[in-house]
PDB file of N, CA and C in Angstrom:
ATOM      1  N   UNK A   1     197.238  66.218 -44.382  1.00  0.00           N
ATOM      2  CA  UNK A   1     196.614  64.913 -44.314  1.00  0.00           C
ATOM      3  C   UNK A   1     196.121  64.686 -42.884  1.00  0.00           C
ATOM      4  N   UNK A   2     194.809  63.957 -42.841  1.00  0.00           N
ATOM      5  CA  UNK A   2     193.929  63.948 -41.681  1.00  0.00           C
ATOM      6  C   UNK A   2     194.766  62.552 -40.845  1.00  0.00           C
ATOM      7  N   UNK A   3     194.492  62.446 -39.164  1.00  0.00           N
ATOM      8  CA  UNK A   3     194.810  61.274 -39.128  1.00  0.00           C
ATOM      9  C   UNK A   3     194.671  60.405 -39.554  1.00  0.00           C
ATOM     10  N   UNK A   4     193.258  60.295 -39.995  1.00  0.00           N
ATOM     11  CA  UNK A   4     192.710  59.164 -40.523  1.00  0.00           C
ATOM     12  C   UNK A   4     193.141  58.757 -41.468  1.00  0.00           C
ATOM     13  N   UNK A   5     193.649  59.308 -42.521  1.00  0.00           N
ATOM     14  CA  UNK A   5     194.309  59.525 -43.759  1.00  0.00           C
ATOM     15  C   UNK A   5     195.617  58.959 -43.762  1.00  0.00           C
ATOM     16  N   UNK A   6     196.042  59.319 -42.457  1.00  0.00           N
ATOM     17  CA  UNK A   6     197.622  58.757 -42.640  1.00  0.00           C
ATOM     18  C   UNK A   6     197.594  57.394 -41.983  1.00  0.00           C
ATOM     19  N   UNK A   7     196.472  57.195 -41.230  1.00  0.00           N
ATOM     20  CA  UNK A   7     196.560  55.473 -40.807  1.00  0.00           C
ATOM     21  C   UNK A   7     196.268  54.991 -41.952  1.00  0.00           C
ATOM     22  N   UNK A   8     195.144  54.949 -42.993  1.00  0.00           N
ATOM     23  CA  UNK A   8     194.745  54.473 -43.985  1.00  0.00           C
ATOM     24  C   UNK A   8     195.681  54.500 -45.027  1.00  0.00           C
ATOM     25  N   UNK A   9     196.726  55.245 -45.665  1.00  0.00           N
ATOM     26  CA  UNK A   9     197.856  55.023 -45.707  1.00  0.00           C
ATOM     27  C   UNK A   9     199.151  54.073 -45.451  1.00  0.00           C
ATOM     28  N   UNK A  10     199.033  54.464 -43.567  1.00  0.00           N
ATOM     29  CA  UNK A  10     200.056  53.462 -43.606  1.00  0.00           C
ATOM     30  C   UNK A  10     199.187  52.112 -43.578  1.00  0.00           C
ATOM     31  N   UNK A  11     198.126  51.746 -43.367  1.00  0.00           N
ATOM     32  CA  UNK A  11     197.346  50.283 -43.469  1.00  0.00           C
ATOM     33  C   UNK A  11     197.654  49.725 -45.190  1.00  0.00           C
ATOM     34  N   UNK A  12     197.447  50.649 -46.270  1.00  0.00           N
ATOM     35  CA  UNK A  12     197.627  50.548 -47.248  1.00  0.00           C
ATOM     36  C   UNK A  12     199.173  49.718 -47.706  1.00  0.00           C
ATOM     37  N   UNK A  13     200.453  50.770 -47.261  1.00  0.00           N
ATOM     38  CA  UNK A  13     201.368  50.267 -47.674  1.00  0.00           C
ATOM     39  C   UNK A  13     202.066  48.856 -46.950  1.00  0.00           C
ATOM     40  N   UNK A  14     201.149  48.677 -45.749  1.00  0.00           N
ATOM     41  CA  UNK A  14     201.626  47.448 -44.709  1.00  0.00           C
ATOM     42  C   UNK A  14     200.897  45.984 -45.422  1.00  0.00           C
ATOM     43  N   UNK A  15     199.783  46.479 -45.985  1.00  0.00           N
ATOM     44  CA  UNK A  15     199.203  45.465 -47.201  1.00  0.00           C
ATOM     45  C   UNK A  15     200.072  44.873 -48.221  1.00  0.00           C
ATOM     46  N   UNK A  16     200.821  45.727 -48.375  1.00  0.00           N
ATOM     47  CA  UNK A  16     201.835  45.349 -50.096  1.00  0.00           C
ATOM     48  C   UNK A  16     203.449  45.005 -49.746  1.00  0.00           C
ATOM     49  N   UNK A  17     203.523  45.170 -48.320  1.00  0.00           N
ATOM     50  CA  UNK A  17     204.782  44.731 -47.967  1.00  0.00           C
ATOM     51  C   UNK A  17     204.675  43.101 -47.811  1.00  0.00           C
ATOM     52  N   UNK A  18     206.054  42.773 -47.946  1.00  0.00           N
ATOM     53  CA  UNK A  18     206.457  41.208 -47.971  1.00  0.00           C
ATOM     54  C   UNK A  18     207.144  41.043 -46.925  1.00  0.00           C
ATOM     55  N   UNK A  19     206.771  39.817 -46.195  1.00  0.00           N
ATOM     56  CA  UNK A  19     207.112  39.008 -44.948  1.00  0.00           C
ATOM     57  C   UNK A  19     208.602  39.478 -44.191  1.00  0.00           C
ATOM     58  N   UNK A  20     209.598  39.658 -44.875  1.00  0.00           N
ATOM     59  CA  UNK A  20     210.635  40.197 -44.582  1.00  0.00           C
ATOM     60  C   UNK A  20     210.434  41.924 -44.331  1.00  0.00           C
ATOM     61  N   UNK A  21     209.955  42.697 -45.470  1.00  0.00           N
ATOM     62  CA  UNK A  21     209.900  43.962 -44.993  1.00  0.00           C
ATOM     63  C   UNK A  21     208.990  44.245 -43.492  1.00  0.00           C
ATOM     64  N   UNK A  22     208.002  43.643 -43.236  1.00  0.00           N
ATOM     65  CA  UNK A  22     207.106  43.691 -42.207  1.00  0.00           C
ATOM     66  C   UNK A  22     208.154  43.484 -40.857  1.00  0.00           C
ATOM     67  N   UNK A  23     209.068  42.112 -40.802  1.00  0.00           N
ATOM     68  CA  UNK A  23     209.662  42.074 -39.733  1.00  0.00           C
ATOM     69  C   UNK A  23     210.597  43.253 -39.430  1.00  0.00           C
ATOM     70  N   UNK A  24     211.061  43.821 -40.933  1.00  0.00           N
ATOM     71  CA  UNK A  24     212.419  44.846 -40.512  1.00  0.00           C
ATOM     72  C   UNK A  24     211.184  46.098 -39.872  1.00  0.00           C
ATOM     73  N   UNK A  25     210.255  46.515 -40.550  1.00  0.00           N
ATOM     74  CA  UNK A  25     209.532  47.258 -40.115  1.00  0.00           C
ATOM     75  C   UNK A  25     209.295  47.548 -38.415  1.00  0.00           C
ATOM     76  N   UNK A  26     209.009  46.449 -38.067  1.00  0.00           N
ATOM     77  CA  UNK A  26     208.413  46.000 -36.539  1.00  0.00           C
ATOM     78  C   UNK A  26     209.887  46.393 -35.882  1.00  0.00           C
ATOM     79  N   UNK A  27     211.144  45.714 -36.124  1.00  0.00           N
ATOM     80  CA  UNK A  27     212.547  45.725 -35.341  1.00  0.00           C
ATOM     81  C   UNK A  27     212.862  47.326 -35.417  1.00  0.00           C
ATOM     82  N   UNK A  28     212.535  48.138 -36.468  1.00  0.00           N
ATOM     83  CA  UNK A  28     212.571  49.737 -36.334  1.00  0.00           C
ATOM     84  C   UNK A  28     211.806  50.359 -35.186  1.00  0.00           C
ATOM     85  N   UNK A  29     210.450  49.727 -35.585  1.00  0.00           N
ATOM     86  CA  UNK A  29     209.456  50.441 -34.873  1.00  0.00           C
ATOM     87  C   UNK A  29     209.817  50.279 -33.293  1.00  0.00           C
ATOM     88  N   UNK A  30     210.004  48.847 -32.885  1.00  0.00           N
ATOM     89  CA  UNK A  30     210.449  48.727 -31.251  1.00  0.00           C
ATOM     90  C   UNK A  30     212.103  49.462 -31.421  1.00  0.00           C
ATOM     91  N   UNK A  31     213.071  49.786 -32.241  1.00  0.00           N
ATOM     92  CA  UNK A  31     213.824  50.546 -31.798  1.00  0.00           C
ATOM     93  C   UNK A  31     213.311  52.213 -31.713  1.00  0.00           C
ATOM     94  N   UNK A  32     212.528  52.651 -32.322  1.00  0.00           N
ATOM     95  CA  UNK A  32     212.159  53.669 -32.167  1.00  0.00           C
ATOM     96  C   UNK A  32     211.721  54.001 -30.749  1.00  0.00           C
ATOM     97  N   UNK A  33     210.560  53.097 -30.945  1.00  0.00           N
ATOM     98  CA  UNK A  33     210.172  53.471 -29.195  1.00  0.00           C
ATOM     99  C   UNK A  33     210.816  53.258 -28.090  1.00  0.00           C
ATOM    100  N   UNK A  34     211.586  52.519 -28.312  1.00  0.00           N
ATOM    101  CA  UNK A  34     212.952  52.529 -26.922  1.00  0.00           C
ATOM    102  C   UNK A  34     213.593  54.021 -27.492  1.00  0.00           C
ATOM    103  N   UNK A  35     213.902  54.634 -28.613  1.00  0.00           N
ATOM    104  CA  UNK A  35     214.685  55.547 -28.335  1.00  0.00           C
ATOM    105  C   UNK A  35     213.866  57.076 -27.750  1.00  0.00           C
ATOM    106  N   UNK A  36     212.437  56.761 -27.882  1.00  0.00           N
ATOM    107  CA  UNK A  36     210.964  57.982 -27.929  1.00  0.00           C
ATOM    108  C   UNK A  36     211.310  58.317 -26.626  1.00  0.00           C
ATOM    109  N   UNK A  37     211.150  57.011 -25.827  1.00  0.00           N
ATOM    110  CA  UNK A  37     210.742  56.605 -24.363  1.00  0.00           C
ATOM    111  C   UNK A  37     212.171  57.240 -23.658  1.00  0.00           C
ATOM    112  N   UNK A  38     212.724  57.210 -24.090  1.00  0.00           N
ATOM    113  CA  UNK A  38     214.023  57.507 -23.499  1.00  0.00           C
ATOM    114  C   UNK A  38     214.272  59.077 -23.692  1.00  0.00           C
ATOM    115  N   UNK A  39     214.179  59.437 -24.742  1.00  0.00           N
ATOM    116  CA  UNK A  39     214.212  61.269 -25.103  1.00  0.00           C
ATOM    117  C   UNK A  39     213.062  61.879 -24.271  1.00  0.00           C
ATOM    118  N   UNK A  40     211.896  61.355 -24.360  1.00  0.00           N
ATOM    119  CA  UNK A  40     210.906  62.087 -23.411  1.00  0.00           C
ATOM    120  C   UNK A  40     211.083  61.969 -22.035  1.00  0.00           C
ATOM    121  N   UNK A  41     211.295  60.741 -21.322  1.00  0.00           N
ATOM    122  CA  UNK A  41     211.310  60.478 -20.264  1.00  0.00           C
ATOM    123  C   UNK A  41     212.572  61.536 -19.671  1.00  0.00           C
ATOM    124  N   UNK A  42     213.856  62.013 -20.002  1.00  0.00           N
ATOM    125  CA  UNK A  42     214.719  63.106 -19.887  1.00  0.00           C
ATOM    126  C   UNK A  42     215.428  63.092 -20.992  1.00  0.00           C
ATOM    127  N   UNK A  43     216.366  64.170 -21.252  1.00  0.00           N
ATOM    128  CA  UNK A  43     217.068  63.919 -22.055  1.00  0.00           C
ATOM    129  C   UNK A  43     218.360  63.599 -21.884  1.00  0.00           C
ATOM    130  N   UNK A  44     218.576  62.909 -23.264  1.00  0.00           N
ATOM    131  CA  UNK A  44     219.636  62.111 -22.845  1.00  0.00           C
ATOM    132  C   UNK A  44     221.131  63.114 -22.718  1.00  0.00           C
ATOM    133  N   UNK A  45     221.437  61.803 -22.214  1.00  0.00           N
ATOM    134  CA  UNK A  45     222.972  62.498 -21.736  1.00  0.00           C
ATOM    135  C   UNK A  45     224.371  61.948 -23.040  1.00  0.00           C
ATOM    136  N   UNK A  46     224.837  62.278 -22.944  1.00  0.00           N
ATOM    137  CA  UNK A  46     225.827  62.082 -23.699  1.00  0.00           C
ATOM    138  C   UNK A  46     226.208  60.652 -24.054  1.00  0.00           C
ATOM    139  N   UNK A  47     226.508  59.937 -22.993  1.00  0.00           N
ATOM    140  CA  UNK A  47     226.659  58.967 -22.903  1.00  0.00           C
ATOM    141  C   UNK A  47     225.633  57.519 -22.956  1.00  0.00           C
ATOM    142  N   UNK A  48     224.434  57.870 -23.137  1.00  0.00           N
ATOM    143  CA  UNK A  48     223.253  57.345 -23.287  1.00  0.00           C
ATOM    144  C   UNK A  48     223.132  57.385 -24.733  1.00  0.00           C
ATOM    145  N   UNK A  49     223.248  58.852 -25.185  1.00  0.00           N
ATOM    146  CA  UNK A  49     223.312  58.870 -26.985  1.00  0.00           C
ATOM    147  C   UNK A  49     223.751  58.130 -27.285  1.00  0.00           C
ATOM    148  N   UNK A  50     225.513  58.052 -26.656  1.00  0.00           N
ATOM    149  CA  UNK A  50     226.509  57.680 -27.394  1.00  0.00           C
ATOM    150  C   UNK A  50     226.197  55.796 -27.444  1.00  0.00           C
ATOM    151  N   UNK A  51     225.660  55.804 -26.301  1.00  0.00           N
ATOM    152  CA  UNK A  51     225.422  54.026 -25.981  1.00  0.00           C
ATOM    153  C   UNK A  51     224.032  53.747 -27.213  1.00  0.00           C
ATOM    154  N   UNK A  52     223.413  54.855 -27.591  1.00  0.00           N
ATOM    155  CA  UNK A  52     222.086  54.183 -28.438  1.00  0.00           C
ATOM    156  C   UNK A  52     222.608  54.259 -29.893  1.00  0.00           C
ATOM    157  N   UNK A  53     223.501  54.991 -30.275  1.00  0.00           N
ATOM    158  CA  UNK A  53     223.940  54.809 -30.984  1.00  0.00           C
ATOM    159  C   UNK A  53     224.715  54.173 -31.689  1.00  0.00           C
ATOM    160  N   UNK A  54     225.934  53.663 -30.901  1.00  0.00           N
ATOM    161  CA  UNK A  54     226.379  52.424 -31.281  1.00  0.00           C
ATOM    162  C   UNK A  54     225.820  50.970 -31.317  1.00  0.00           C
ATOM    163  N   UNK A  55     224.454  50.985 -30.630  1.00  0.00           N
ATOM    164  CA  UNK A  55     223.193  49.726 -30.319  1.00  0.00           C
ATOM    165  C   UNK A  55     222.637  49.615 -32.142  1.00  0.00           C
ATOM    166  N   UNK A  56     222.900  50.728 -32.666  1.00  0.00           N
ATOM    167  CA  UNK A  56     221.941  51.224 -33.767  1.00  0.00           C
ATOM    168  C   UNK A  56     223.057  50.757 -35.293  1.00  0.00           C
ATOM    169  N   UNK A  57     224.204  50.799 -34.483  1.00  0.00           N
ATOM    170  CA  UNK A  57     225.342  50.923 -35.682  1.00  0.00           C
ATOM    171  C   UNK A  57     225.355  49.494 -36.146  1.00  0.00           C
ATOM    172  N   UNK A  58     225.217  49.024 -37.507  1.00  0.00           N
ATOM    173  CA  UNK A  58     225.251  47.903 -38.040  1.00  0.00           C
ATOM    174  C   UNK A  58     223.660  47.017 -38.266  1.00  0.00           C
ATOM    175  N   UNK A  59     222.872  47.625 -37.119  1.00  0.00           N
ATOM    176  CA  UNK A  59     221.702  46.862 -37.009  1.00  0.00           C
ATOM    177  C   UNK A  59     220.934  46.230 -38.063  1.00  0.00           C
ATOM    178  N   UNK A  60     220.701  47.284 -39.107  1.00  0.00           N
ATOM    179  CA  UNK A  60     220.125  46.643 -40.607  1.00  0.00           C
ATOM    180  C   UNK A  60     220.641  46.791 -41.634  1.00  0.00           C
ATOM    181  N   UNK A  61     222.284  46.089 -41.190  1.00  0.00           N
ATOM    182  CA  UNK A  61     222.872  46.223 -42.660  1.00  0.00           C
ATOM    183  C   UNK A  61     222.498  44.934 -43.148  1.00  0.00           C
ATOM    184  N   UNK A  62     222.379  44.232 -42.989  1.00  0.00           N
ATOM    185  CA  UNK A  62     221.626  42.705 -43.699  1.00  0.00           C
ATOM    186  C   UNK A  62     220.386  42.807 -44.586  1.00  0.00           C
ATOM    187  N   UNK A  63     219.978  44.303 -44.306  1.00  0.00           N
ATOM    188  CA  UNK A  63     218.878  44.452 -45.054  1.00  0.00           C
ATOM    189  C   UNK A  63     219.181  45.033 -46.761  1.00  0.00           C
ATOM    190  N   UNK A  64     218.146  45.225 -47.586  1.00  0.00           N
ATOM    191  CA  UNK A  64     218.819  44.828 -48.937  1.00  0.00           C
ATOM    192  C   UNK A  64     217.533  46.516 -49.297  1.00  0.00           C
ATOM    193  N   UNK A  65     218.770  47.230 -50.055  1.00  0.00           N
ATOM    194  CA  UNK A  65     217.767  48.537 -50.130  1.00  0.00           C
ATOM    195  C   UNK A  65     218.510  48.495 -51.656  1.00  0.00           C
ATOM    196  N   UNK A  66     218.526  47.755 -52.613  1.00  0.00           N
ATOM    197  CA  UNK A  66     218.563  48.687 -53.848  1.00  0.00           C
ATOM    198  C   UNK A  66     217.884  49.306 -54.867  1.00  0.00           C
ATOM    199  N   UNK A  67     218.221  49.694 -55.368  1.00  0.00           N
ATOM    200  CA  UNK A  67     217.522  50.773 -56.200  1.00  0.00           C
ATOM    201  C   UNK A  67     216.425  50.537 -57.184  1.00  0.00           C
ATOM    202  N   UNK A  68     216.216  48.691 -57.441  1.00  0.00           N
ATOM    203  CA  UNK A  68     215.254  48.181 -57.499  1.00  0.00           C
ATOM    204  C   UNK A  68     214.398  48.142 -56.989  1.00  0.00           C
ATOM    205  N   UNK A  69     214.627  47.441 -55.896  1.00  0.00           N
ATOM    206  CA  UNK A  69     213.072  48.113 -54.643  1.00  0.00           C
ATOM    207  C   UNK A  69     212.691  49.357 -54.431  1.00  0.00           C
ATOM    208  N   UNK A  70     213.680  50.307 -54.412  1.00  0.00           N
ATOM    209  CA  UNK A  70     212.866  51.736 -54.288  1.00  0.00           C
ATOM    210  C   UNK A  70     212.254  51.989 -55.382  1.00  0.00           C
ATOM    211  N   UNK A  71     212.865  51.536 -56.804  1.00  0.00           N
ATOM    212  CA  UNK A  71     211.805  51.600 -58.052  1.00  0.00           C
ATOM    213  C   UNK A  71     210.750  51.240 -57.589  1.00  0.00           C
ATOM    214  N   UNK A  72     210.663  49.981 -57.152  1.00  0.00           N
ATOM    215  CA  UNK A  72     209.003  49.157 -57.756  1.00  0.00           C
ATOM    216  C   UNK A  72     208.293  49.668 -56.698  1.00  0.00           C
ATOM    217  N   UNK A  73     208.850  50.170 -54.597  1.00  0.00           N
ATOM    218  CA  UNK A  73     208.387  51.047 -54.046  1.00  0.00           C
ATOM    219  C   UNK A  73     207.571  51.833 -54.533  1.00  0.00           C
ATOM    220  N   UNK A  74     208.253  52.732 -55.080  1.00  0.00           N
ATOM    221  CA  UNK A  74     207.659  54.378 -55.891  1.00  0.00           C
ATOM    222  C   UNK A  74     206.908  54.194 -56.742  1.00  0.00           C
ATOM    223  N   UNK A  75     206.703  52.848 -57.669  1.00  0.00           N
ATOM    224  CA  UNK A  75     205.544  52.867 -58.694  1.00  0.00           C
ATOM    225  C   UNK A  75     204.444  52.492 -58.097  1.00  0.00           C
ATOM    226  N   UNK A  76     204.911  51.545 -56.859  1.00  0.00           N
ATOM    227  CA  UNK A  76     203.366  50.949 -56.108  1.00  0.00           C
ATOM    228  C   UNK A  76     202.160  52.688 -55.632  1.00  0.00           C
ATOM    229  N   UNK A  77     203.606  52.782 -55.026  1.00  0.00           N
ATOM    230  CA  UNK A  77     202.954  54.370 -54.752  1.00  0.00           C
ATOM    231  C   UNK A  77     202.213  55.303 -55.574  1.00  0.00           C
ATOM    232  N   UNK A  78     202.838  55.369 -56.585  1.00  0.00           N
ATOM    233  CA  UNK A  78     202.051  55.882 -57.967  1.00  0.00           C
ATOM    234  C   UNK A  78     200.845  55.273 -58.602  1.00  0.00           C
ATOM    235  N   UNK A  79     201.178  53.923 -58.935  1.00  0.00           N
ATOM    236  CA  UNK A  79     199.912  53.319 -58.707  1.00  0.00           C
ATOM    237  C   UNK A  79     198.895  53.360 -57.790  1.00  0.00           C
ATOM    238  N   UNK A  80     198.671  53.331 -56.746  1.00  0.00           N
ATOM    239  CA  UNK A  80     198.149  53.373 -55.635  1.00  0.00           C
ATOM    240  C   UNK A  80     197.499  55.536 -55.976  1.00  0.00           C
ATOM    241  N   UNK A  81     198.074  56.243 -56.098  1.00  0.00           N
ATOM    242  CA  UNK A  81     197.939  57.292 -55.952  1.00  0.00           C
ATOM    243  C   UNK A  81     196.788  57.733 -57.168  1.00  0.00           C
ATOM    244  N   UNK A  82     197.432  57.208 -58.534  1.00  0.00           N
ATOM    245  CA  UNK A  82     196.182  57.493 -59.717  1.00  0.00           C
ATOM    246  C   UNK A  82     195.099  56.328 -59.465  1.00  0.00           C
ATOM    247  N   UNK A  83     195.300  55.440 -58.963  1.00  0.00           N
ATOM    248  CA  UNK A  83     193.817  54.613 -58.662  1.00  0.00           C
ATOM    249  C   UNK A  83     192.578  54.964 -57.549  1.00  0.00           C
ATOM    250  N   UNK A  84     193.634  56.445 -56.965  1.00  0.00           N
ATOM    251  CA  UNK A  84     192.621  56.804 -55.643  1.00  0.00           C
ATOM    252  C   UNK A  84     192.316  57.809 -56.054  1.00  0.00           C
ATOM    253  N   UNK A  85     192.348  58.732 -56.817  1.00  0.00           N
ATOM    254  CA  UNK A  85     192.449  60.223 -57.433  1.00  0.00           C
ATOM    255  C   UNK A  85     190.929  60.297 -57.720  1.00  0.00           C
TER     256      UNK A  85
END
């Protein structure tokens, strides 16, 4: 898949997300890049892991992943997939 392809993609699935998924989205994404910024810039030390990791522990358990949403997830996807074919 081309870049272009995978922005258009993710533009796609950021369309069909709901107000709550968007914020958890965003709170990943800025933890990600604090953890990018930090692995590239050197690597970490033990104790830096150990500190990002426990920063990380608990963070989105408030969030609600059952097996319902990954259903209706995976059909959007499917849908989405035979309507572009």
């Amino acid at each position: 898949m081309t870049q272009v392809e995978l922005k258009q993609s993710i533009m796609q699935r950021l369309d069909r997300m709901q107000p709550e998924q968007l914020a958890f989205l965003v709170s990943f994404l800025d933890t990600f890049e604090t953890y990018f910024q930090s692995v590239s810039q050197s690597q970490l030390t033990a104790e830096k892991r150990h500190e990002l990791v426990k920063s990380l522990q608990g963070k989105y358990a408030y969030t609600s992943t059952s097996s319902d949403d990954f259903a209706r997830c995976k059909q959007d996807e499917i849908d989405w997939e035979e309507r572009n074919q």
